[in-house]
Protein backbone atom coordinates (compact mmCIF):
# COMPACT_ATOMS: atom_id res chain seq x y z
CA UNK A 1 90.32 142.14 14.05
CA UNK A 2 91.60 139.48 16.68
CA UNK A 3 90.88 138.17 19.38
CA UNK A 4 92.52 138.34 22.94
CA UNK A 5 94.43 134.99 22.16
CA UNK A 6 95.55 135.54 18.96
CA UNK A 7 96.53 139.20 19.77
CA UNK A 8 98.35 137.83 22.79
CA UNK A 9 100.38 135.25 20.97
CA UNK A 10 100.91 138.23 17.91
CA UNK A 11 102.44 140.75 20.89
CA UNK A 12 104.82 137.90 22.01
CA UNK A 13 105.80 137.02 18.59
CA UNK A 14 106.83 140.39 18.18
CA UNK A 15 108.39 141.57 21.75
CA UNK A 16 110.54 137.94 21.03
CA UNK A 17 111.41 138.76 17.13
CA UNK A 18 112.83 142.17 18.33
CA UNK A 19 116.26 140.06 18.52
CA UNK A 20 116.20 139.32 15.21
CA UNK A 21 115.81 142.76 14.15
CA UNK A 22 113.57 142.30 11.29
CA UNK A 23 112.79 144.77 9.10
CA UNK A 24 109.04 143.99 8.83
CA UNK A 25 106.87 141.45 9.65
CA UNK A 26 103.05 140.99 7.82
CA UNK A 27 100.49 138.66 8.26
CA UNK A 28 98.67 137.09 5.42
CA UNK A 29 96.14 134.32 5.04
CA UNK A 30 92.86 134.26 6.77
CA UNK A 31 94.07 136.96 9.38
CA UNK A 32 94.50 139.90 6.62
CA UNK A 33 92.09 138.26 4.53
CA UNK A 34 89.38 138.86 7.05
CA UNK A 35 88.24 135.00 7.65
CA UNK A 36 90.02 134.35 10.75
CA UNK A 37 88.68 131.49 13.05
CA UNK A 38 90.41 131.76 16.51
CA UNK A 39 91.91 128.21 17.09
CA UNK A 40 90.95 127.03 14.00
CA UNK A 41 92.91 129.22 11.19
CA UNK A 42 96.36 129.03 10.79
CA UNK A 43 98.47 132.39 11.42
CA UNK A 44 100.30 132.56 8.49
CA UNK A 45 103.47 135.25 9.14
CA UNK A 46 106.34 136.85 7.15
CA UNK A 47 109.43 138.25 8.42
CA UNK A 48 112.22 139.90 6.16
CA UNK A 49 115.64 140.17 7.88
CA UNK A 50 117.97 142.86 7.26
CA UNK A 51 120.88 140.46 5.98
CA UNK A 52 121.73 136.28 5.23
CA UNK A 53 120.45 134.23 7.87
CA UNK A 54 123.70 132.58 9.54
CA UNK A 55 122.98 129.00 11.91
CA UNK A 56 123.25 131.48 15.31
CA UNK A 57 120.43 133.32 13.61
CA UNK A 58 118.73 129.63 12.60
CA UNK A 59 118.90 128.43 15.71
CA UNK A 60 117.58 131.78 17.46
CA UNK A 61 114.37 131.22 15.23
CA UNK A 62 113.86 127.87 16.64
CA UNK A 63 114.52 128.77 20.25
CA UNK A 64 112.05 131.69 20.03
CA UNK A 65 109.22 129.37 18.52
CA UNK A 66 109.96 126.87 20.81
CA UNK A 67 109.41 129.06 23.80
CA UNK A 68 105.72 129.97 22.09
CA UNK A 69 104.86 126.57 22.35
CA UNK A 70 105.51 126.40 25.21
CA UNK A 71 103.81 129.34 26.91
CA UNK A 72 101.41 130.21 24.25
CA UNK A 73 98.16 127.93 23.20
CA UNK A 74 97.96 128.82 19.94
CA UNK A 75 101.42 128.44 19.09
CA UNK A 76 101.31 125.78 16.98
CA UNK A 77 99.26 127.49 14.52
CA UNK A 78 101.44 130.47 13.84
CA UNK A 79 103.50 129.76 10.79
CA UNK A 80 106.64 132.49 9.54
CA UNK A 81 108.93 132.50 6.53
CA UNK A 82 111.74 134.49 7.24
CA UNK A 83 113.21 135.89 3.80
CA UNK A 84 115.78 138.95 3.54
CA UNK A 85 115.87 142.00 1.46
CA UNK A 86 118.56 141.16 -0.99
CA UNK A 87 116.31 137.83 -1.62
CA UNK A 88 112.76 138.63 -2.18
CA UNK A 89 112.68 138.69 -5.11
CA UNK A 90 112.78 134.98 -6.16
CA UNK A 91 109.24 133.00 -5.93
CA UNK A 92 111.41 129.90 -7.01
CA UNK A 93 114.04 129.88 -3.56
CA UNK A 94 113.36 128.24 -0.41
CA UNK A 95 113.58 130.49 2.68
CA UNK A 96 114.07 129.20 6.43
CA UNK A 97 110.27 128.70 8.07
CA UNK A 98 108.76 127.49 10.74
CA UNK A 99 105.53 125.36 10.45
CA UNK A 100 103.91 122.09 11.77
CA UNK A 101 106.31 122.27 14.83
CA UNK A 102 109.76 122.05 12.94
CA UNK A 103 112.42 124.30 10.51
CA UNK A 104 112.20 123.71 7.37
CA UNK A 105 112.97 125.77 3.85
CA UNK A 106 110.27 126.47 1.55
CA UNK A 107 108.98 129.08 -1.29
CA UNK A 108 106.97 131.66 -0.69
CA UNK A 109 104.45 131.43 -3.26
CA UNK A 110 103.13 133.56 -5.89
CA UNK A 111 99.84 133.35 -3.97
CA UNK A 112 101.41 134.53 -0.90
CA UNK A 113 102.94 137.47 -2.44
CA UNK A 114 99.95 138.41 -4.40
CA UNK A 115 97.85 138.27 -0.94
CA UNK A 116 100.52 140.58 0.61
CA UNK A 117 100.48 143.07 -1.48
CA UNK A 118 96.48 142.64 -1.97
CA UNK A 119 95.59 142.72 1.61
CA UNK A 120 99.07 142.08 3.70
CA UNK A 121 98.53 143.29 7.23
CA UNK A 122 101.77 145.04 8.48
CA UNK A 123 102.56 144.04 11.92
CA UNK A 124 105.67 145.47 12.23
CA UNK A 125 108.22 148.11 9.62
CA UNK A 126 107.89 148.67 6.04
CA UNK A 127 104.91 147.36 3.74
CA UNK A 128 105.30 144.94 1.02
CA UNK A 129 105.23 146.87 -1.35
CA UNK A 130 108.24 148.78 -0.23
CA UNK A 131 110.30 145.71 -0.61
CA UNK A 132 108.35 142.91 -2.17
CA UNK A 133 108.33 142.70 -6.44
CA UNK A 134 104.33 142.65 -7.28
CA UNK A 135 103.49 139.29 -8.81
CA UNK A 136 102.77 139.26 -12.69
CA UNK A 137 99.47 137.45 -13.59
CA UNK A 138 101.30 135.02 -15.75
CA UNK A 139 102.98 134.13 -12.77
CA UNK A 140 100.36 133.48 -10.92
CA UNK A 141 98.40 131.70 -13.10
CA UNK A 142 100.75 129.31 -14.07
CA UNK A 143 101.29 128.10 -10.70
CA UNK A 144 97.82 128.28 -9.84
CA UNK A 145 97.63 125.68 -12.70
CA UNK A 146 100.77 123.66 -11.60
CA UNK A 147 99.97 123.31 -7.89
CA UNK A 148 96.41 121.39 -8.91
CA UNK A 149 98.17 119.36 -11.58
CA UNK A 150 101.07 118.68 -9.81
CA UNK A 151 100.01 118.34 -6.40
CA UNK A 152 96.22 118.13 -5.72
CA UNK A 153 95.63 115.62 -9.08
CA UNK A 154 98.13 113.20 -7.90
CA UNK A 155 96.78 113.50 -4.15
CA UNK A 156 93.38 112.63 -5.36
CA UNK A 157 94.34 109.05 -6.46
CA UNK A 158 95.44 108.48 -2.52
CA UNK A 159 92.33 107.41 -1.08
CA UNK A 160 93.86 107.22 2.50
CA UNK A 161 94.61 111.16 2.71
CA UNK A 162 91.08 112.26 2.36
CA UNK A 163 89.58 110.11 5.13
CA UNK A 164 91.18 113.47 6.75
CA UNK A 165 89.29 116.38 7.37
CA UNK A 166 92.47 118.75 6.77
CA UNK A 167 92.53 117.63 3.60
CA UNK A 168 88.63 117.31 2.15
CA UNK A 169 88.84 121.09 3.57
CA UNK A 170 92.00 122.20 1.99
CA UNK A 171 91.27 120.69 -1.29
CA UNK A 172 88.05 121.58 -2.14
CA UNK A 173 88.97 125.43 -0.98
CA UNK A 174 92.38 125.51 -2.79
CA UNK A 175 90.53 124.43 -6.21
CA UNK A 176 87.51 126.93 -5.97
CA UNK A 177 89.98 129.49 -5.66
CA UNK A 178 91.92 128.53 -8.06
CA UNK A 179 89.29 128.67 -10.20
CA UNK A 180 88.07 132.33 -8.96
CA UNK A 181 92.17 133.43 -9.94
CA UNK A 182 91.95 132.15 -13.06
CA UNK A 183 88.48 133.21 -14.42
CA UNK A 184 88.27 136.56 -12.63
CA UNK A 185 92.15 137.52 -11.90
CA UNK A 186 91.64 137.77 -7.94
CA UNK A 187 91.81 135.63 -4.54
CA UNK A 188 89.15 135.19 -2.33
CA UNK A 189 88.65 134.00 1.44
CA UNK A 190 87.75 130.74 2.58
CA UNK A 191 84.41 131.99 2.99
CA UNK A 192 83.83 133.14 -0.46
CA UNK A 193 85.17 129.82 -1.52
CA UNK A 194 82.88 127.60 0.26
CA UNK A 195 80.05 130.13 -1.42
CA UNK A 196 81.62 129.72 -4.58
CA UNK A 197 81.95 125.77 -4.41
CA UNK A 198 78.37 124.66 -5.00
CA UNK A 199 77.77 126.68 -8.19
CA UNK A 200 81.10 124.94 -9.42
CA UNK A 201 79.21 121.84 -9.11
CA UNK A 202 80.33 120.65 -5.75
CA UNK A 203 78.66 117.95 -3.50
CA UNK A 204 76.63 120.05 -1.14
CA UNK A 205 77.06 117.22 1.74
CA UNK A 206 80.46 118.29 1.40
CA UNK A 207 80.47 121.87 1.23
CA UNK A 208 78.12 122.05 3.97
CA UNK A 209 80.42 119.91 6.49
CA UNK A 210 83.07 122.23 5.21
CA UNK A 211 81.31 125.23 6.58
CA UNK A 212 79.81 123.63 10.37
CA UNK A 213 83.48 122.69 10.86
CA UNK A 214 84.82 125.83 10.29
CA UNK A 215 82.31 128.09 11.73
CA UNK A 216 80.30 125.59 14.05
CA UNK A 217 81.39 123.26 16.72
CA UNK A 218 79.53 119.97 15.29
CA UNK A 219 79.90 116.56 17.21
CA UNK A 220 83.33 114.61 15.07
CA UNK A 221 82.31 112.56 12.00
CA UNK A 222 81.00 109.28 11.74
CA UNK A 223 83.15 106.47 10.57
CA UNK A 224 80.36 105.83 7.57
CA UNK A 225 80.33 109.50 6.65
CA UNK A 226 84.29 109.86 6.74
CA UNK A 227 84.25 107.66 4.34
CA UNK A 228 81.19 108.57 2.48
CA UNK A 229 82.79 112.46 2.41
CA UNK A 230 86.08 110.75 1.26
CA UNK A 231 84.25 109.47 -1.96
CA UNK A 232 82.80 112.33 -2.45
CA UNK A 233 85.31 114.57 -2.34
CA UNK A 234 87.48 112.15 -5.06
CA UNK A 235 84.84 111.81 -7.37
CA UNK A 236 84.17 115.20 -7.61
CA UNK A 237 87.99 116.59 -7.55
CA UNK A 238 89.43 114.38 -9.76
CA UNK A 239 87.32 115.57 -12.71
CA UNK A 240 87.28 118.90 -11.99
CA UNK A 241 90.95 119.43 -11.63
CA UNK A 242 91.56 117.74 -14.97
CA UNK A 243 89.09 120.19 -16.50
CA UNK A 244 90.81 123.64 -15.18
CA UNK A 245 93.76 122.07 -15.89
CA UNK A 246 92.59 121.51 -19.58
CA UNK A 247 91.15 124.75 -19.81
CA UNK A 248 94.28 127.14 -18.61
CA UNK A 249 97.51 125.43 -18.95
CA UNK A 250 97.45 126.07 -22.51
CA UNK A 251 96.81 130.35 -21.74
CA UNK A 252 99.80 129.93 -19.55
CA UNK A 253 101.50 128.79 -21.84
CA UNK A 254 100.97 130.89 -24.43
């Protein structure tokens, strides 16, 4: 369910897409996961065009997002992949999106295209699984695995990053579920991550600021505790990583 902001921005998105024709557009992430936080959650979109995206049809996506950020408050957060029909099929490719205020190309993930076709919301057309390939397990897991070796281990060693909030939240909730997909086969919200997180052996400092500044409105961090949580959050994710690394690379593998 939304609220009237969200669903406001959502109608325009769609009454302004209608010149693109798309075939469908879903929602995944925290909105069809069932964790949405109004101004705090990202809205996370995909929209398959009927045929190759041409640079009138590039440049009509960056007009129409434009114009949401400029009339609609929660603009910014609403994030769409635009993919076609003929090119689904390939978790590898990069497809024309729009996030963090800019074009850019990137894959849609296995993750992303397990969620859809676990709990994709249809906003518009055909469902995913009329034109999206389900994602084999041994897909899944293996990037699973190769997005915390590969991206979060390395990021741990940069002390600077996780003086951040964004990214003491992201990172401890992208590694409990990861964990949860490999051990048990399925995603979970953000919620059931932060649950998750202390019996993994979290710091419960952590967890806990986590979960008021997601669900609370708490007065902004101290300078000493920034950098307190920083430590924290290293020490703990560094080892951790390395062990679910050790543990399922070798099953993917196999």
């Amino acid at each position: 369910m939304t609220d009237d902001a969200t669903a406001r921005l959502l109608d325009r998105f769609l009454a302004d897409a209608r010149a693109l024709a798309p075939v469908a557009v879903w929602a995944h992430g925290s909105l069809a996961g069932g964790d949405y936080q109004e101004g705090r959650s990202d809205l996370d979109l995909i929209a398959v065009l009927e045929g190759p995206v041409p640079l009138r049809t590039v440049r009509e996506v960056a007009r129409l997002h434009r114009r949401l950020r400029a009339d609609e408050a929660l603009a910014e957060k609403l994030h769409c992949s635009y993919l076609t029909p003929d090119a689904v099929a390939g978790a590898e490719r990069s497809y024309l999106t729009w996030a963090h205020d800019r074009l850019m190309k990137r894959p849609v993930t296995p993750v992303t295209r397990r969620e859809l076709h676990a709990f994709g919301l249809v906003l518009h057309g055909k469902p995913p699984e009329d034109l999206l390939p389900p994602t084999p397990d041994s897909e899944l897991d293996a990037f699973v695995v190769r997005d915390q070796k590969e991206f979060w281990r390395p990021a741990v060693r940069k002390a600077r990053l996780w003086k951040q909030s964004d990214w003491v939240d992201l990172g401890m909730v992208t590694f409990a579920r990861a964990t949860v997909t490999l051990r048990e086969g399925r995603l979970i919200s953000k919620r059931e991550a932060l649950e998750t997180l202390p019996g993994l052996g979290a710091p419960a400092d952590v967890v806990e600021d986590i979960g008021r500044r997601r669900y609370e409105d708490p007065a902004p961090p101290t300078a000493r505790w920034t950098a307190r949580r920083a430590e924290l959050t290293r020490a703990y994710l560094g080892p951790a990583i390395d062990g679910l690394v050790a543990t399922y690379e070798p099953l993917t593998r196999a």
